[in-house]
PDB file of N, CA and C in Angstrom:
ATOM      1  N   UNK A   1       0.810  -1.186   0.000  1.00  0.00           N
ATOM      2  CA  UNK A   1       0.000   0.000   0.000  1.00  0.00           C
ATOM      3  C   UNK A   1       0.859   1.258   0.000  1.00  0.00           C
ATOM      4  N   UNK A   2       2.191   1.120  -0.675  1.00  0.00           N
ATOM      5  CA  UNK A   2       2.827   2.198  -0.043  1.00  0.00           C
ATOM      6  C   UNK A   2       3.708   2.699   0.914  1.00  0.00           C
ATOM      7  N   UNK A   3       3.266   2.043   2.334  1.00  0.00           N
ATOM      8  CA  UNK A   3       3.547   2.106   3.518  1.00  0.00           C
ATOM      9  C   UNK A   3       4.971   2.493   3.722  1.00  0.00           C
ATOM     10  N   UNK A   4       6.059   2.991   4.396  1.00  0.00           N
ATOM     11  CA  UNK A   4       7.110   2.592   5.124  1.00  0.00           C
ATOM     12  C   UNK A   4       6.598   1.398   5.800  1.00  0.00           C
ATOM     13  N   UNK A   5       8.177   0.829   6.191  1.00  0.00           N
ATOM     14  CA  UNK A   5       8.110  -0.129   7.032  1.00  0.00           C
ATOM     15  C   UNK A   5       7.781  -0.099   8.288  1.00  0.00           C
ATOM     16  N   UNK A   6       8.059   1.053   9.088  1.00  0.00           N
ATOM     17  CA  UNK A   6       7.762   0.825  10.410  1.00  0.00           C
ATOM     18  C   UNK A   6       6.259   1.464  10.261  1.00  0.00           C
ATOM     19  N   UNK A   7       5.654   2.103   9.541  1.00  0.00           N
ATOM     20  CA  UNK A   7       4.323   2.793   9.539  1.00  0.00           C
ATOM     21  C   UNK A   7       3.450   1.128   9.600  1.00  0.00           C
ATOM     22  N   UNK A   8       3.872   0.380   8.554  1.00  0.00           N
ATOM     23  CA  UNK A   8       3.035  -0.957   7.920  1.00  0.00           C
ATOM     24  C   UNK A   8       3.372  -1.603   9.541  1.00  0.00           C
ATOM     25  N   UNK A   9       3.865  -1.652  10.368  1.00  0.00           N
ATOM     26  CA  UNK A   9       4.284  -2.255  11.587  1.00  0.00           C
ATOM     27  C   UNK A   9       3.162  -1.504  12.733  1.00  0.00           C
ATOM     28  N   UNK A  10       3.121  -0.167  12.503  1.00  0.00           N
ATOM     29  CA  UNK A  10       2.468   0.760  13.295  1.00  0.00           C
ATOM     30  C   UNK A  10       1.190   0.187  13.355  1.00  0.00           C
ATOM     31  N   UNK A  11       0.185   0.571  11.892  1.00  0.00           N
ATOM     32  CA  UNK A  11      -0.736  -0.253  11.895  1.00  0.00           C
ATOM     33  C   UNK A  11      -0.838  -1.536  11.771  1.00  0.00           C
ATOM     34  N   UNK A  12       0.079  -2.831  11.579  1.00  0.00           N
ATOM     35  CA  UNK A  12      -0.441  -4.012  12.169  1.00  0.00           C
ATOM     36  C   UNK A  12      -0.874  -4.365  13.656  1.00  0.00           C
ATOM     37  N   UNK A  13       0.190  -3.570  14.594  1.00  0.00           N
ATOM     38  CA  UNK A  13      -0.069  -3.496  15.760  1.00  0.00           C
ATOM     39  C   UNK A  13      -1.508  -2.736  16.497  1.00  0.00           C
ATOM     40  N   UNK A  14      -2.185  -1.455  15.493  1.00  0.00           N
ATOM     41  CA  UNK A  14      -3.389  -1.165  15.792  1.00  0.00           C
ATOM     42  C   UNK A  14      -4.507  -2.051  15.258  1.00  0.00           C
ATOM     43  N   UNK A  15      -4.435  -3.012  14.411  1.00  0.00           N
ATOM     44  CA  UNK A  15      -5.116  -3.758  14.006  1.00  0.00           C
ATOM     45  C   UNK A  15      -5.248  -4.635  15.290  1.00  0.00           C
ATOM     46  N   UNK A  16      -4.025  -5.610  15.710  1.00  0.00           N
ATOM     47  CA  UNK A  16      -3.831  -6.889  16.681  1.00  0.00           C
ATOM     48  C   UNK A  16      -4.170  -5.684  18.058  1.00  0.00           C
ATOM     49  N   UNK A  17      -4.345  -4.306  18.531  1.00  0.00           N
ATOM     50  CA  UNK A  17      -4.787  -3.838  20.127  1.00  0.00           C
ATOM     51  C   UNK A  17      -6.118  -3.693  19.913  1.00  0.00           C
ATOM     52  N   UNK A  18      -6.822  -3.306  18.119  1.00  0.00           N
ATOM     53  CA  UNK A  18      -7.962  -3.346  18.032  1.00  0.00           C
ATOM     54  C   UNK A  18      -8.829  -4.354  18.204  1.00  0.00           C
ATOM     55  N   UNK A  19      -8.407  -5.632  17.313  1.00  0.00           N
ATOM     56  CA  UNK A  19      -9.211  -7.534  17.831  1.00  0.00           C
ATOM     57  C   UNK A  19      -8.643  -7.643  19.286  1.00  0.00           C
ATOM     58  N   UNK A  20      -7.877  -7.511  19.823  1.00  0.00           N
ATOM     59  CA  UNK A  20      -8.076  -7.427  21.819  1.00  0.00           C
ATOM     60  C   UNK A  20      -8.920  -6.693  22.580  1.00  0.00           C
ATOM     61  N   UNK A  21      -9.140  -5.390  22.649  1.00  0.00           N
ATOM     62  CA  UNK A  21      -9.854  -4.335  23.078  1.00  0.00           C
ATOM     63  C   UNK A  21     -11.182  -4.780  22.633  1.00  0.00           C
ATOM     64  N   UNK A  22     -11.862  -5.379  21.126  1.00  0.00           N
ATOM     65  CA  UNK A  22     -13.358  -5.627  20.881  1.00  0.00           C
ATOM     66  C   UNK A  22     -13.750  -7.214  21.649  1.00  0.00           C
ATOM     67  N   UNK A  23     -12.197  -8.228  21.747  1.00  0.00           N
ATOM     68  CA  UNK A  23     -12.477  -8.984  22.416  1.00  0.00           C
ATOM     69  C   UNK A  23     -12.371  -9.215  24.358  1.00  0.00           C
ATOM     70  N   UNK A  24     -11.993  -8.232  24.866  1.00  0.00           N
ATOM     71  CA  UNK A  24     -12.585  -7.817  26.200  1.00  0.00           C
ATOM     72  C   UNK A  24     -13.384  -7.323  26.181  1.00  0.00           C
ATOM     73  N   UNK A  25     -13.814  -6.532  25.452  1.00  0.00           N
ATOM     74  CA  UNK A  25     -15.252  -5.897  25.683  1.00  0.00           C
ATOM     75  C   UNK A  25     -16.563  -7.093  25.343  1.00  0.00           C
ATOM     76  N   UNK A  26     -16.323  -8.123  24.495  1.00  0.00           N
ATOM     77  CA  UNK A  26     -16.967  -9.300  24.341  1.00  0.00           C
ATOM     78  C   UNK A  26     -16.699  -9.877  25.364  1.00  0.00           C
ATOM     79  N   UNK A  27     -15.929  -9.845  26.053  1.00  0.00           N
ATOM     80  CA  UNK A  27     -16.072 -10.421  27.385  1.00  0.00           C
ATOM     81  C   UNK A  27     -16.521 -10.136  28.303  1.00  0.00           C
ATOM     82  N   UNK A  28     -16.455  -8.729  28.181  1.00  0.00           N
ATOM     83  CA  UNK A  28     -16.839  -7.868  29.418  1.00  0.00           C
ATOM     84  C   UNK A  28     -18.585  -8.013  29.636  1.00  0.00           C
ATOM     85  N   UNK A  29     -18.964  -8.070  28.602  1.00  0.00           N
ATOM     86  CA  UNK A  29     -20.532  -8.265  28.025  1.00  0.00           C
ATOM     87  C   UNK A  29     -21.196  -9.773  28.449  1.00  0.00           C
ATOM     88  N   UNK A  30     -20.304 -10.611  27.905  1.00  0.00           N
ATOM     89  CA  UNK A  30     -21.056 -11.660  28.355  1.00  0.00           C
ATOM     90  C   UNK A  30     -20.404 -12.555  29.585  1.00  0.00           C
ATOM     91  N   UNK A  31     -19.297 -12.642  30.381  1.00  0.00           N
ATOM     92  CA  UNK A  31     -19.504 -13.069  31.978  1.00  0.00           C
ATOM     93  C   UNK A  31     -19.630 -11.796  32.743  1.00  0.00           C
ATOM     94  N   UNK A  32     -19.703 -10.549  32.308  1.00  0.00           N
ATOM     95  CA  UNK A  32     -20.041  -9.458  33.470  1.00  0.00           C
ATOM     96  C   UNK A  32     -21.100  -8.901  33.133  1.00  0.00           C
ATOM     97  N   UNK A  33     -21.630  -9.189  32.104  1.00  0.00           N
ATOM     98  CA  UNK A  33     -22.985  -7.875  31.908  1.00  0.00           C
ATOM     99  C   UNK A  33     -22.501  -6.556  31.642  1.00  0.00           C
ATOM    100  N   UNK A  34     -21.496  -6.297  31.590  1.00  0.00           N
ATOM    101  CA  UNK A  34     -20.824  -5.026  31.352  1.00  0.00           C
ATOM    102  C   UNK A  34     -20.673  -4.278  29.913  1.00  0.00           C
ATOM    103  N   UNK A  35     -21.348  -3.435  29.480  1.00  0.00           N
ATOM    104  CA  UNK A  35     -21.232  -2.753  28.906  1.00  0.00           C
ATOM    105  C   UNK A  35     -20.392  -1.508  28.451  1.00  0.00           C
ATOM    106  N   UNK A  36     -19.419  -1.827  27.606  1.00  0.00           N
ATOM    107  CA  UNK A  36     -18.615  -1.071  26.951  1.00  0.00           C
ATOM    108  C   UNK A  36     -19.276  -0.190  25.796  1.00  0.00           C
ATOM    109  N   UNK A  37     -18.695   1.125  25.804  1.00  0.00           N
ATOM    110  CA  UNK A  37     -19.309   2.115  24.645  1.00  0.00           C
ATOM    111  C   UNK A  37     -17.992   2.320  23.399  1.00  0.00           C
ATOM    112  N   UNK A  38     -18.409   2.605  22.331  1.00  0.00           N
ATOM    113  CA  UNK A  38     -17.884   2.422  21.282  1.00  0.00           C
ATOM    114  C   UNK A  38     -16.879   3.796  21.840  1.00  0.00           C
ATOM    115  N   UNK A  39     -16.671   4.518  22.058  1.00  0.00           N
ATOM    116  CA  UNK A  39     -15.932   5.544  22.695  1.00  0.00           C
ATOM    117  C   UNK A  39     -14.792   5.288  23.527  1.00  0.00           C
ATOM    118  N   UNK A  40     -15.258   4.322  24.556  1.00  0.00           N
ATOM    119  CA  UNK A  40     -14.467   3.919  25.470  1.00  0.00           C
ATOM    120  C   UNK A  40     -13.553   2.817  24.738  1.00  0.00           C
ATOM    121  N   UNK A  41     -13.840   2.084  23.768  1.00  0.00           N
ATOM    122  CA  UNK A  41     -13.274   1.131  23.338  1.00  0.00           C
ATOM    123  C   UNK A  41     -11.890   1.926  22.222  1.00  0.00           C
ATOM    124  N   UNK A  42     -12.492   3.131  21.460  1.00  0.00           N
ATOM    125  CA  UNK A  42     -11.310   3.686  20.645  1.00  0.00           C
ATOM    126  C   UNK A  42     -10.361   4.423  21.406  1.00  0.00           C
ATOM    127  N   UNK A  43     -11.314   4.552  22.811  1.00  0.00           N
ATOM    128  CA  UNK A  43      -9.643   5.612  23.453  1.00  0.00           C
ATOM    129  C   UNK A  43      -8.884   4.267  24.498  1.00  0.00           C
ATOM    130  N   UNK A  44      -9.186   3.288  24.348  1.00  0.00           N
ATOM    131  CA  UNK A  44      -8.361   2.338  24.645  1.00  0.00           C
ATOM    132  C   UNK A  44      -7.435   1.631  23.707  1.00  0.00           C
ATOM    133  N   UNK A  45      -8.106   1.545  22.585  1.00  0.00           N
ATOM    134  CA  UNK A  45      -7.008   1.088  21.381  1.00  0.00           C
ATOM    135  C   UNK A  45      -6.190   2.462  21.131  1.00  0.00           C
ATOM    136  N   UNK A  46      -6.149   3.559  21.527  1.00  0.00           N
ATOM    137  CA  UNK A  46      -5.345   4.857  21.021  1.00  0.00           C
ATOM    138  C   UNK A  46      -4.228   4.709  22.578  1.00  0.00           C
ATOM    139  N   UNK A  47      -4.893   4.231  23.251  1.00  0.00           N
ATOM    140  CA  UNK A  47      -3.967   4.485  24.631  1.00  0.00           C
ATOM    141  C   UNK A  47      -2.816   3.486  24.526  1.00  0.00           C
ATOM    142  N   UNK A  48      -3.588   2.448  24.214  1.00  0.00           N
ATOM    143  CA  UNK A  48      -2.537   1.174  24.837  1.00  0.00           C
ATOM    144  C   UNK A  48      -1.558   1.202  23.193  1.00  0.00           C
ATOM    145  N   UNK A  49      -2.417   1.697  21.988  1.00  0.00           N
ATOM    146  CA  UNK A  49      -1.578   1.581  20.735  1.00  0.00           C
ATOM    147  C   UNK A  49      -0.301   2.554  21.035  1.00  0.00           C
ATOM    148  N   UNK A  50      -0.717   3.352  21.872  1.00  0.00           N
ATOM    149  CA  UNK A  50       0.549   4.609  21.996  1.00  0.00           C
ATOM    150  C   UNK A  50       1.735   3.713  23.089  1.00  0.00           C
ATOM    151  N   UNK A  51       1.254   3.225  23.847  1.00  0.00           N
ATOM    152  CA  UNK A  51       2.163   2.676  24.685  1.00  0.00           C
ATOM    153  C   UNK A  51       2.792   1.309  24.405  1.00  0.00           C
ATOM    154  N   UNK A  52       2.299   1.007  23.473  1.00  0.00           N
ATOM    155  CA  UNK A  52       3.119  -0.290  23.029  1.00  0.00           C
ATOM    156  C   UNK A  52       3.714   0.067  21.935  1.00  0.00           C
ATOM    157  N   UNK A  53       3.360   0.742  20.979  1.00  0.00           N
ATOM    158  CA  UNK A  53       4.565   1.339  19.967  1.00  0.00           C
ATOM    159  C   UNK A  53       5.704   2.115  20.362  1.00  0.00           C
ATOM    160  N   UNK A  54       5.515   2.903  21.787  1.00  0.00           N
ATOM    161  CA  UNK A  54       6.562   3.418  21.801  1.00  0.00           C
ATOM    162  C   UNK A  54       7.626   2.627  22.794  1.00  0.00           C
ATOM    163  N   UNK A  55       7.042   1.565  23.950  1.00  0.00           N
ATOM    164  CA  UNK A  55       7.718   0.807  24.316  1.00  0.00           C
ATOM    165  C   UNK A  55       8.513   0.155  23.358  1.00  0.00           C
ATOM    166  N   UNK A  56       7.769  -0.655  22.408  1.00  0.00           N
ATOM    167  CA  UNK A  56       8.320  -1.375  21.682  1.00  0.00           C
ATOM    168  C   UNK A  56       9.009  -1.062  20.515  1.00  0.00           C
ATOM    169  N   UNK A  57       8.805  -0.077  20.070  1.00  0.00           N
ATOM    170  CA  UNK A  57       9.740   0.336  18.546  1.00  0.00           C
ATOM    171  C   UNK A  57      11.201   0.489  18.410  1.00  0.00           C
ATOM    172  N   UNK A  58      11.983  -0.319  18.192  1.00  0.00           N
ATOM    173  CA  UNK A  58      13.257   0.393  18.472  1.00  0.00           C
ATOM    174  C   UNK A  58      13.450   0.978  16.987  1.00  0.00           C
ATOM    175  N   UNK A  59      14.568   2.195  17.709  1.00  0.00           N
ATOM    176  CA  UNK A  59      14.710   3.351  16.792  1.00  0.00           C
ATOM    177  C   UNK A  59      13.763   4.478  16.719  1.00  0.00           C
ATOM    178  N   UNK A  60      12.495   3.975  17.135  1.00  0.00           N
ATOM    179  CA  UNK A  60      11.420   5.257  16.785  1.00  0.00           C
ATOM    180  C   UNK A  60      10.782   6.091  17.872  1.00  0.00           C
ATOM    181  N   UNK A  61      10.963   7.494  18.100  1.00  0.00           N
ATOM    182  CA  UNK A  61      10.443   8.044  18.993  1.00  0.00           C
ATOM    183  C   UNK A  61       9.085   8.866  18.548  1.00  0.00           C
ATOM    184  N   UNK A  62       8.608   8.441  19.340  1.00  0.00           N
ATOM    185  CA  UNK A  62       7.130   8.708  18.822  1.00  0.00           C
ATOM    186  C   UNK A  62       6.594   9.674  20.068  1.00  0.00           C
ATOM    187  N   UNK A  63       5.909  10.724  19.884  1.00  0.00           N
ATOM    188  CA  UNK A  63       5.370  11.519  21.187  1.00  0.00           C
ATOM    189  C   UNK A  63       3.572  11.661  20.714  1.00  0.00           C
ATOM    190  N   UNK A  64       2.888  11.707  21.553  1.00  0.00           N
ATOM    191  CA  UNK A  64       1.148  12.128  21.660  1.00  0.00           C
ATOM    192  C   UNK A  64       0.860  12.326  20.208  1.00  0.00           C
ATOM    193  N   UNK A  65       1.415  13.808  19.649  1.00  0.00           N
ATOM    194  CA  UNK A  65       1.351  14.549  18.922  1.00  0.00           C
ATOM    195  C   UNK A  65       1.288  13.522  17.916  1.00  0.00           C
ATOM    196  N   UNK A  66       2.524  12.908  17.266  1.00  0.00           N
ATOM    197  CA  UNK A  66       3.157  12.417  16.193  1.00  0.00           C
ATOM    198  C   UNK A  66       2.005  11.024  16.032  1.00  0.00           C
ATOM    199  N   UNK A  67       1.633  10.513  17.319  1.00  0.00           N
ATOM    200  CA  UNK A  67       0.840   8.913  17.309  1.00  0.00           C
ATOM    201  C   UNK A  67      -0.634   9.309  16.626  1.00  0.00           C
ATOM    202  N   UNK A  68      -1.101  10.688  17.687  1.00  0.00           N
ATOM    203  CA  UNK A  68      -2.297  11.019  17.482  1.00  0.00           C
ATOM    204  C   UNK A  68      -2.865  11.411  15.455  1.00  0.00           C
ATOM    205  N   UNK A  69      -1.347  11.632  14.851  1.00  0.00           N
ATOM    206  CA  UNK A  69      -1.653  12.052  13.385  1.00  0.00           C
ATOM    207  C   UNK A  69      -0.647  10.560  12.552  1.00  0.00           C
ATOM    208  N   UNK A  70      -0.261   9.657  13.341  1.00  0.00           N
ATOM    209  CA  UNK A  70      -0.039   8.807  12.563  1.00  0.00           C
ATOM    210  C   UNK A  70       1.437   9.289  11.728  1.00  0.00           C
ATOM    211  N   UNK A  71       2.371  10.135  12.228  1.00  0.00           N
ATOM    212  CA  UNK A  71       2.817  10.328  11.852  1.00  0.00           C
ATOM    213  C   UNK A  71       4.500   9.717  12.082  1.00  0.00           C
ATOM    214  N   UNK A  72       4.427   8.356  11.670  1.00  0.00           N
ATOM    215  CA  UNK A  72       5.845   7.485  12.395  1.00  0.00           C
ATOM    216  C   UNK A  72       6.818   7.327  11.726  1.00  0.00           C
ATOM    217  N   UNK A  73       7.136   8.242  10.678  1.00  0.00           N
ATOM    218  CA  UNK A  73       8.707   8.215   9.987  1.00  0.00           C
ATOM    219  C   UNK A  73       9.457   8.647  10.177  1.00  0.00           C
TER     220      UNK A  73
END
């Protein structure tokens, strides 16, 4: 698609926090009754996507700013 490499890395990893985050909230729903809002679920894939790319990236420093516009080259 284009991508750089670490960008195509960026979003695989928001893809794999996105199928986790919809599958706790499938969980959360059916052994707790708990209801998750579509809101709460994207600022959890933005939270934990920020903190595991920047834990994990070596070489790449990434700040709020730069994650929040996708901007990882």
């Amino acid at each position: 698609m284009g991508f750089s490499k670490k960008k195509a890395k960026v979003i695989h990893a928001i893809i794999l926090i996105t199928m986790w985050c919809l599958w706790k909230a499938r969980n959360e729903l059916i052994f707790n009754q708990t209801h998750t809002s579509l809101p709460q679920i994207i600022e959890e894939v933005k939270g934990l996507g920020f903190l595991w790319v920047r834990s994990g990236a070596k070489g790449l420093t990434i700040n709020w700013e730069k994650w929040s516009s996708l901007d990882v080259d």
